[in-house]
Protein backbone atom coordinates (compact mmCIF):
# COMPACT_ATOMS: atom_id res chain seq x y z
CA UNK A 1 -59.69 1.15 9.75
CA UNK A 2 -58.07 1.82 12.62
CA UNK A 3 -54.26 0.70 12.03
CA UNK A 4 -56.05 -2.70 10.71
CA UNK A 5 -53.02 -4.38 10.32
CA UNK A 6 -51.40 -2.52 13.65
CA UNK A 7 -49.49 0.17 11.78
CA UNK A 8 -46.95 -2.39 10.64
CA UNK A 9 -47.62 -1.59 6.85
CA UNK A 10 -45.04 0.76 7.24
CA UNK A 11 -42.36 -1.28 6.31
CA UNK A 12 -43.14 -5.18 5.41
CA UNK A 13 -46.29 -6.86 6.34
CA UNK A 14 -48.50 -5.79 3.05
CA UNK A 15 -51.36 -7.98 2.58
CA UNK A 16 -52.43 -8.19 -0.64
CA UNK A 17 -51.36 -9.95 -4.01
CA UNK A 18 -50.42 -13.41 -3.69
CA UNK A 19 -47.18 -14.75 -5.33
CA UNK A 20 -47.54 -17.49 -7.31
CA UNK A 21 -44.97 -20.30 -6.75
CA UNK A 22 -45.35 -21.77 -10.83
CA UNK A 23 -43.67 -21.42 -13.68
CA UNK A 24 -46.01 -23.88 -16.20
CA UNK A 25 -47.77 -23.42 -19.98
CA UNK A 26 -51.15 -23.95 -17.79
CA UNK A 27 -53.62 -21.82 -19.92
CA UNK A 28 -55.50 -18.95 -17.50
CA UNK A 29 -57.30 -17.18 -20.17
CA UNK A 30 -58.20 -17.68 -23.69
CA UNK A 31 -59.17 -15.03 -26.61
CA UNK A 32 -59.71 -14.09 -30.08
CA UNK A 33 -56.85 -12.65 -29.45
CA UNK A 34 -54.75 -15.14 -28.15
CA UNK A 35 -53.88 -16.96 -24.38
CA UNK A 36 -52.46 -16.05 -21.32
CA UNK A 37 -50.46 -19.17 -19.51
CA UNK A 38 -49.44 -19.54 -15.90
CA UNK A 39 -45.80 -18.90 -16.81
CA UNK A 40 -46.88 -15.69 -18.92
CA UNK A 41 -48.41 -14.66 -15.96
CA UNK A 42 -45.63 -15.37 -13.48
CA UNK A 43 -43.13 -13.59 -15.58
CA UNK A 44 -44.91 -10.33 -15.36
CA UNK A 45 -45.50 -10.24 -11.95
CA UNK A 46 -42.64 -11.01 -10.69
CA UNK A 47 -40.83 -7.86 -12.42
CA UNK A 48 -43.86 -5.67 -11.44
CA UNK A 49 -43.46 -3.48 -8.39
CA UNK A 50 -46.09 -5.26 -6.79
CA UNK A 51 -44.71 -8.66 -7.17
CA UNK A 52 -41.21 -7.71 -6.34
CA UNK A 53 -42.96 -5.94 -2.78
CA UNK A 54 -44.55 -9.45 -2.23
CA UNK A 55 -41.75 -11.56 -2.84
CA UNK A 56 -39.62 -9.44 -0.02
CA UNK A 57 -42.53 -9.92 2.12
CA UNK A 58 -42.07 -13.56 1.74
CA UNK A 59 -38.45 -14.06 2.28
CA UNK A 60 -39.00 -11.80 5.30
CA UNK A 61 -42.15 -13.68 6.99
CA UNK A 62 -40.67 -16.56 6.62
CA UNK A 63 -36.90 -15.41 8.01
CA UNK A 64 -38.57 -13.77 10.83
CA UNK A 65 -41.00 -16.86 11.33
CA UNK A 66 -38.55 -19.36 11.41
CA UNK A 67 -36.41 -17.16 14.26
CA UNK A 68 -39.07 -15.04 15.97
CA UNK A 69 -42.07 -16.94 15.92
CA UNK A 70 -41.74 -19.31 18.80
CA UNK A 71 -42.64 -15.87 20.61
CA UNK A 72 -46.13 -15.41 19.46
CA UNK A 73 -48.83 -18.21 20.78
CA UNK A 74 -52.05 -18.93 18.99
CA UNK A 75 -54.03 -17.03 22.15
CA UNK A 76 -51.88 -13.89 21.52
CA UNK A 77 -53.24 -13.91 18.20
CA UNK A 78 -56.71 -14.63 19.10
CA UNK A 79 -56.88 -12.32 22.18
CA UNK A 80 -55.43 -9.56 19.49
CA UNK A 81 -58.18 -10.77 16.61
CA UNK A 82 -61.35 -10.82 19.13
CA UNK A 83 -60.62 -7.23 20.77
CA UNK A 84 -60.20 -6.03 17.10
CA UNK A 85 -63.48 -7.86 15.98
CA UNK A 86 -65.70 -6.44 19.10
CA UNK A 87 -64.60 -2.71 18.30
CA UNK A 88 -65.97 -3.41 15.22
CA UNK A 89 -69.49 -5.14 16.06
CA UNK A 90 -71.84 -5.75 13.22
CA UNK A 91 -69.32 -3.89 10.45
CA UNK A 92 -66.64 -5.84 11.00
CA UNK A 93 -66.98 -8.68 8.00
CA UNK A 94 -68.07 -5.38 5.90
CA UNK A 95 -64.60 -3.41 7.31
CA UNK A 96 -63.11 -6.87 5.82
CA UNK A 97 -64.28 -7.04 2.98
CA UNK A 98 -63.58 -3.37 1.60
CA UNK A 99 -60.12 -4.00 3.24
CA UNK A 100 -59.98 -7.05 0.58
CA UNK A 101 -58.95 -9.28 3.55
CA UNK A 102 -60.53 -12.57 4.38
CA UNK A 103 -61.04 -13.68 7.84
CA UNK A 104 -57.76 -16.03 7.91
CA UNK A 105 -55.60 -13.32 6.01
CA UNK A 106 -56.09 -10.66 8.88
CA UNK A 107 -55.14 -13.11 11.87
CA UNK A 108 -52.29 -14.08 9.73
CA UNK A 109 -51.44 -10.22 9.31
CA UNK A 110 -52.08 -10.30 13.07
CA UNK A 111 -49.47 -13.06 13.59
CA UNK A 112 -46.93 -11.00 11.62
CA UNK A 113 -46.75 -7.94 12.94
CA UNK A 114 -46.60 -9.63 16.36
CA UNK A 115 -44.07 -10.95 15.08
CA UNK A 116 -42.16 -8.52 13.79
CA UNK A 117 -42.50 -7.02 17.08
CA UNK A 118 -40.78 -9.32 18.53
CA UNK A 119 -37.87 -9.00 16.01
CA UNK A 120 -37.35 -5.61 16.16
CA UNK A 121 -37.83 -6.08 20.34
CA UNK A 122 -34.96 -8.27 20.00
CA UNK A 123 -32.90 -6.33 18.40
CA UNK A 124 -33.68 -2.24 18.81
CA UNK A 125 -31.49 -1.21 22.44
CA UNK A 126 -34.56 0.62 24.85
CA UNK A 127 -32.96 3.55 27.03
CA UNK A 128 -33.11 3.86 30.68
CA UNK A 129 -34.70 7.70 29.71
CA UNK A 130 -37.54 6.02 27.37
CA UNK A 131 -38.34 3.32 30.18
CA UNK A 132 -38.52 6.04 32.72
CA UNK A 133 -40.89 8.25 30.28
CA UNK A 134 -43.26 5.42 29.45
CA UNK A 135 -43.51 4.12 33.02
CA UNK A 136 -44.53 7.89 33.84
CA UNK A 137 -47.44 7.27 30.73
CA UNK A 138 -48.47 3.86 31.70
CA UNK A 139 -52.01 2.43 33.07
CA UNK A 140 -52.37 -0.25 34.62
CA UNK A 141 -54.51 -3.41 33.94
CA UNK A 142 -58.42 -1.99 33.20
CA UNK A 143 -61.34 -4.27 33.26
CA UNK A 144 -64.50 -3.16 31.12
CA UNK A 145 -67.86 -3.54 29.82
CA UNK A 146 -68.49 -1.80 25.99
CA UNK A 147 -71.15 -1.32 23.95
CA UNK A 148 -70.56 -0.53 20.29
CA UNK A 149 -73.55 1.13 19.13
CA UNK A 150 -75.05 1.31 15.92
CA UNK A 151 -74.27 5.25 15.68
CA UNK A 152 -73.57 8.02 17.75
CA UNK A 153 -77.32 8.82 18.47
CA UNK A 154 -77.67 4.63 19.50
CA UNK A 155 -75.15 5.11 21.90
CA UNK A 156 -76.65 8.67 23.57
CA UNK A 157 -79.73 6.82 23.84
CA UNK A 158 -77.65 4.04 25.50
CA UNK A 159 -76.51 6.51 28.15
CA UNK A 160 -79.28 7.73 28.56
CA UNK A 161 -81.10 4.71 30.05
CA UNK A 162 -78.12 4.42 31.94
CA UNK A 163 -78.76 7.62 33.07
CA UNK A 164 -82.20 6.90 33.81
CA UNK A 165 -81.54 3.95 36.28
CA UNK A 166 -81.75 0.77 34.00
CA UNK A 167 -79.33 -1.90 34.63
CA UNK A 168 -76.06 -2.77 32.72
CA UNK A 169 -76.98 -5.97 31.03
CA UNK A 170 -80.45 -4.52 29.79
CA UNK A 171 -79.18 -1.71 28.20
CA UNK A 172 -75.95 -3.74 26.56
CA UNK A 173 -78.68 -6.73 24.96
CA UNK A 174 -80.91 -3.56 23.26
CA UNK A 175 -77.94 -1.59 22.28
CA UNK A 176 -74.70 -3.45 21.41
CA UNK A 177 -74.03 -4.63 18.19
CA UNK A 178 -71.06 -6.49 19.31
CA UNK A 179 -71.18 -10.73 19.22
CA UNK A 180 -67.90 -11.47 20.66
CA UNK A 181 -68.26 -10.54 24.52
CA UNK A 182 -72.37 -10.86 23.90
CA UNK A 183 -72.24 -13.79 27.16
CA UNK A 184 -70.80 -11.19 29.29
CA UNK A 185 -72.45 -8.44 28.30
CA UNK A 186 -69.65 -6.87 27.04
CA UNK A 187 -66.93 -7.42 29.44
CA UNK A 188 -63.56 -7.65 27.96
CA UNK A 189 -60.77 -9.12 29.07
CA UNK A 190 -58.27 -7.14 31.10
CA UNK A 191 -56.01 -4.55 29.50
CA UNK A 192 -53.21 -1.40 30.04
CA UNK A 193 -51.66 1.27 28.29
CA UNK A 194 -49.44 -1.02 26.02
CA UNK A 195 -52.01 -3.06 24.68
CA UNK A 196 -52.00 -2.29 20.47
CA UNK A 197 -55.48 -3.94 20.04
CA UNK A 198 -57.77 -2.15 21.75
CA UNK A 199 -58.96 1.49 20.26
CA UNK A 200 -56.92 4.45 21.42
CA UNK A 201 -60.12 6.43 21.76
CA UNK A 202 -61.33 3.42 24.40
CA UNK A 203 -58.08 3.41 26.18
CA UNK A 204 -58.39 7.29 27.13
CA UNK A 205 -61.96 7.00 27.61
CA UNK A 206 -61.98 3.55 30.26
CA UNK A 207 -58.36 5.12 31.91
CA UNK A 208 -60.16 8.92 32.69
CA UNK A 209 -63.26 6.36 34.69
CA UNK A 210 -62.24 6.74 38.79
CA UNK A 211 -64.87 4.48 40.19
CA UNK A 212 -65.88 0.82 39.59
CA UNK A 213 -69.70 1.29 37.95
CA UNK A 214 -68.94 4.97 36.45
CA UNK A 215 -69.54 5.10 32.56
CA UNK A 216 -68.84 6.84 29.76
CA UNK A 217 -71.31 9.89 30.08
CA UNK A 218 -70.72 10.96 26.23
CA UNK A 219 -70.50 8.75 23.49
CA UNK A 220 -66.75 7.19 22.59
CA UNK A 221 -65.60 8.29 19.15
CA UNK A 222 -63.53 5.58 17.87
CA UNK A 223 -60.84 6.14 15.69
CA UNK A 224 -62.64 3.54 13.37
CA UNK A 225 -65.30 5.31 13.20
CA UNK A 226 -67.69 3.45 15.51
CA UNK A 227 -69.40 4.57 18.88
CA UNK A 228 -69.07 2.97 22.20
CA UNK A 229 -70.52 3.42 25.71
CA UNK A 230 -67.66 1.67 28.44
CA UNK A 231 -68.44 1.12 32.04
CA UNK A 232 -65.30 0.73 34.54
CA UNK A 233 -65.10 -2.96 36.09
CA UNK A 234 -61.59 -2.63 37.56
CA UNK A 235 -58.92 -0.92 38.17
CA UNK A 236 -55.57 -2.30 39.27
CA UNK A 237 -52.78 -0.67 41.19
CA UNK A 238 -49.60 0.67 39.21
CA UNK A 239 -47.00 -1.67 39.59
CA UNK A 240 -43.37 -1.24 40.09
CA UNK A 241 -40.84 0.04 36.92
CA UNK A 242 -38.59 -2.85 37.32
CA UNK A 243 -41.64 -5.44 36.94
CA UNK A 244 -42.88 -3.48 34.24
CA UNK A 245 -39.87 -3.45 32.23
CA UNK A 246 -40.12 -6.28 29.50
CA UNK A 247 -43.59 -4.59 29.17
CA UNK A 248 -42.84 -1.20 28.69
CA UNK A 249 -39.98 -2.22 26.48
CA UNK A 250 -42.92 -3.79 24.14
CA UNK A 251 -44.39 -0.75 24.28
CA UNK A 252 -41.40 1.56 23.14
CA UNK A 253 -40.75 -0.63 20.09
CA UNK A 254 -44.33 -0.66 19.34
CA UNK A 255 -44.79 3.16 19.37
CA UNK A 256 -41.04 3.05 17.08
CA UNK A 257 -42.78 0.86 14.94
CA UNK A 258 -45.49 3.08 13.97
CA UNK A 259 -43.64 6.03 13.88
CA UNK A 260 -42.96 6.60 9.79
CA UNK A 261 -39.84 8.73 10.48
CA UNK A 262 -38.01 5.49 11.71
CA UNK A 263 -38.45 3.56 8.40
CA UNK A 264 -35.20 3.25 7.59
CA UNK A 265 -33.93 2.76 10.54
CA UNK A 266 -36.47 -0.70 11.36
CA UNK A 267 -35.57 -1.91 7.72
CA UNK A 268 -31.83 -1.57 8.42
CA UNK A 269 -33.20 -4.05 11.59
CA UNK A 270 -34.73 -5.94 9.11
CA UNK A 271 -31.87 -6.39 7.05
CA UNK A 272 -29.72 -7.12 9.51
CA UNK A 273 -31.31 -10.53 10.35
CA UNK A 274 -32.09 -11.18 6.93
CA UNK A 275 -27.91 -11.20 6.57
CA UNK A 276 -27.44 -12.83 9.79
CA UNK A 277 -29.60 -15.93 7.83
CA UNK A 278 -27.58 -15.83 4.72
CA UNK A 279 -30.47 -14.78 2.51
CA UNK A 280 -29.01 -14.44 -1.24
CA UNK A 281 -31.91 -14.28 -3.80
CA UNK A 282 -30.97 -16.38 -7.08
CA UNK A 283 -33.25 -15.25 -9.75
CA UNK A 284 -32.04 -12.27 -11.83
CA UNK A 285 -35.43 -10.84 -12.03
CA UNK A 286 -35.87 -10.37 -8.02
CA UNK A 287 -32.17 -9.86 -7.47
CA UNK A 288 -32.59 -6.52 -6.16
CA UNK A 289 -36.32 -6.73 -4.56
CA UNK A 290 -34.47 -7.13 -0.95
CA UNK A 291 -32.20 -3.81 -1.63
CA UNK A 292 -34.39 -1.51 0.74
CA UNK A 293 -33.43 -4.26 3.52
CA UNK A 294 -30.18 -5.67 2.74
CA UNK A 295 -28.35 -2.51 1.96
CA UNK A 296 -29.87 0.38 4.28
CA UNK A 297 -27.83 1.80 6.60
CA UNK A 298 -24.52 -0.51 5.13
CA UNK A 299 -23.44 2.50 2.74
CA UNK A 300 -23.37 5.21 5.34
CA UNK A 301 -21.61 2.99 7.77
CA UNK A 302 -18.62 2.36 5.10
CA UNK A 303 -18.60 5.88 4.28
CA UNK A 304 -18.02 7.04 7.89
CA UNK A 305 -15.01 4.11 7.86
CA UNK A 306 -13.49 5.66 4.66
CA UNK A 307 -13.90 9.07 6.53
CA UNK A 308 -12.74 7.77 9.56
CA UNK A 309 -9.57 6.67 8.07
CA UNK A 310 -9.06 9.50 5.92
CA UNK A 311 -9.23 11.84 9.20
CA UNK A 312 -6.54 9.50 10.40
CA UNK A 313 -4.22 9.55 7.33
CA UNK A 314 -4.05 13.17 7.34
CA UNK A 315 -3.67 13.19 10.87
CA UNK A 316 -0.72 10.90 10.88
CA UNK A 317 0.81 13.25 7.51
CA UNK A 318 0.30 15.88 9.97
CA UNK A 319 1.97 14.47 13.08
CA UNK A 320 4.89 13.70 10.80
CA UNK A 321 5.61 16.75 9.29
């Protein structure tokens, strides 16, 4: 899948086993060989690697919820969800389902890494260089039409009755296999360089179009896997830096999300809020789940102090000799 959950798997927002909130003698299975109860159960998840990786996704959701939240609006979330959804067409409850991920689970996993975005916006300092770079990078809002095709030889035949003089809207009803844009024949809504949702591969593809009506003359690899045909609706003009800078600044953190060499460095974000909010786990068995966040980066900084000071002991023994 193409970054399915945005890339943000690299450090928090894993899907996947749900931790139980009980601690009863509830019976879940029975054998010849004896039971297995609810508190059996809980016990041995929460000390598994997998349960103690859920349980710091939960304190950390629901820190950066409570704080960051306010920040991302239900229409974010669907905007992000439906441009995800028509890159997918037909495949995309069959991309779910071998993703184990349920419909409501991957527009929650949506909500998250948004944001988490928005945390790590907050709090990661954007240079005047890297604004200047990704203004230099950026396009500006793009309207277009797709079709995602069955396969690669759907979509040449696509172009080629495009090719061949028939209109648009005919060729999108015989060819697409997309439902979520079907009224508009494909037409999605507006979007520029920074947007996360929308294919890479459809990005390059609709920016390289000059003229309102040109289309894709070669079929659109996605990175997904899928094939598209886009026609150019609109193009807007580039607007100023200084307009563009909460935008770009999105942007930035985004791409520093992504990027697996700055792990430690986003956790040590991480952890810093997660101190900021007092977070102390109580149970023995989870005590040190929250390590990766709550003590990155805290280490190093006391040993530079302890080497800081020892430069300036033996400097002052120096001076005084």
């Amino acid at each position: 899948m193409r970054k399915f959950i945005w890339g943000l798997l690299v450090v928090v927002f894993v899907g996947g086993l749900v931790f139980l909130g009980f601690n009863s003698s509830k019976t879940l299975m029975t054998s010849k060989v004896g039971k297995i109860t609810e508190k059996q159960f809980y016990e041995d998840i929460k000390t598994s690697s997998a349960g103690q990786q859920e349980f710091a996704n939960m304190v950390i959701n629901k820190v950066l919820g409570a704080e960051y939240g306010d920040q991302v609006s239900d229409t974010d979330v669907q905007n992000a969800y439906d441009a995800q959804k028509a890159q997918y067409g037909s495949s995309f409850k069959t991309v779910l389902a071998s993703n184990n991920t349920t419909d409501a689970q991957f527009k929650k996993n949506i909500k998250n890494n948004l944001i988490i975005n928005a945390a790590i916006k907050a709090n990661y300092k954007v240079t005047d260089k890297q604004l200047k770079t990704a203004y230099t990078n950026y396009h500006s809002d793009t309207t277009i039409s797709m079709i995602t095709a069955k396969n690669e030889a759907k979509a040449k035949e696509a172009i080629a009755a495009l090719k061949n003089g028939d209109n648009w809207n005919t060729v999108y009803k015989k060819y697409s296999t997309d439902s979520t844009y079907k009224s508009l024949n494909g037409k999605m809504p507006a979007f520029n360089s920074t947007n996360t949702s929308i294919d890479s591969a459809v990005q390059t593809a609709a920016f390289k179009l000059d003229k309102v009506g040109d289309y894709s003359t070669e079929p659109v690899a996605g990175t997904s896997g899928s094939y598209y045909v886009i026609k150019l609706n609109k193009k807007t003009t580039k607007p100023s830096m200084s307009s563009l800078r909460s935008t770009l600044s999105t942007q930035i953190v985004t791409d520093f999300i992504n990027d697996s060499s700055n792990t430690s460095e986003i956790q040590a974000i991480v952890g810093k809020i997660l101190r900021k909010n007092n977070v102390s786990v109580k149970d023995s068995d989870l005590k040190t789940a929250l390590n990766t966040y709550l003590t990155v980066g805290i280490s190093s900084s006391s040993s530079s102090s302890s080497s800081s000071s020892s430069s300036s002991s033996s400097s002052s023994s120096s001076s005084s000799k």
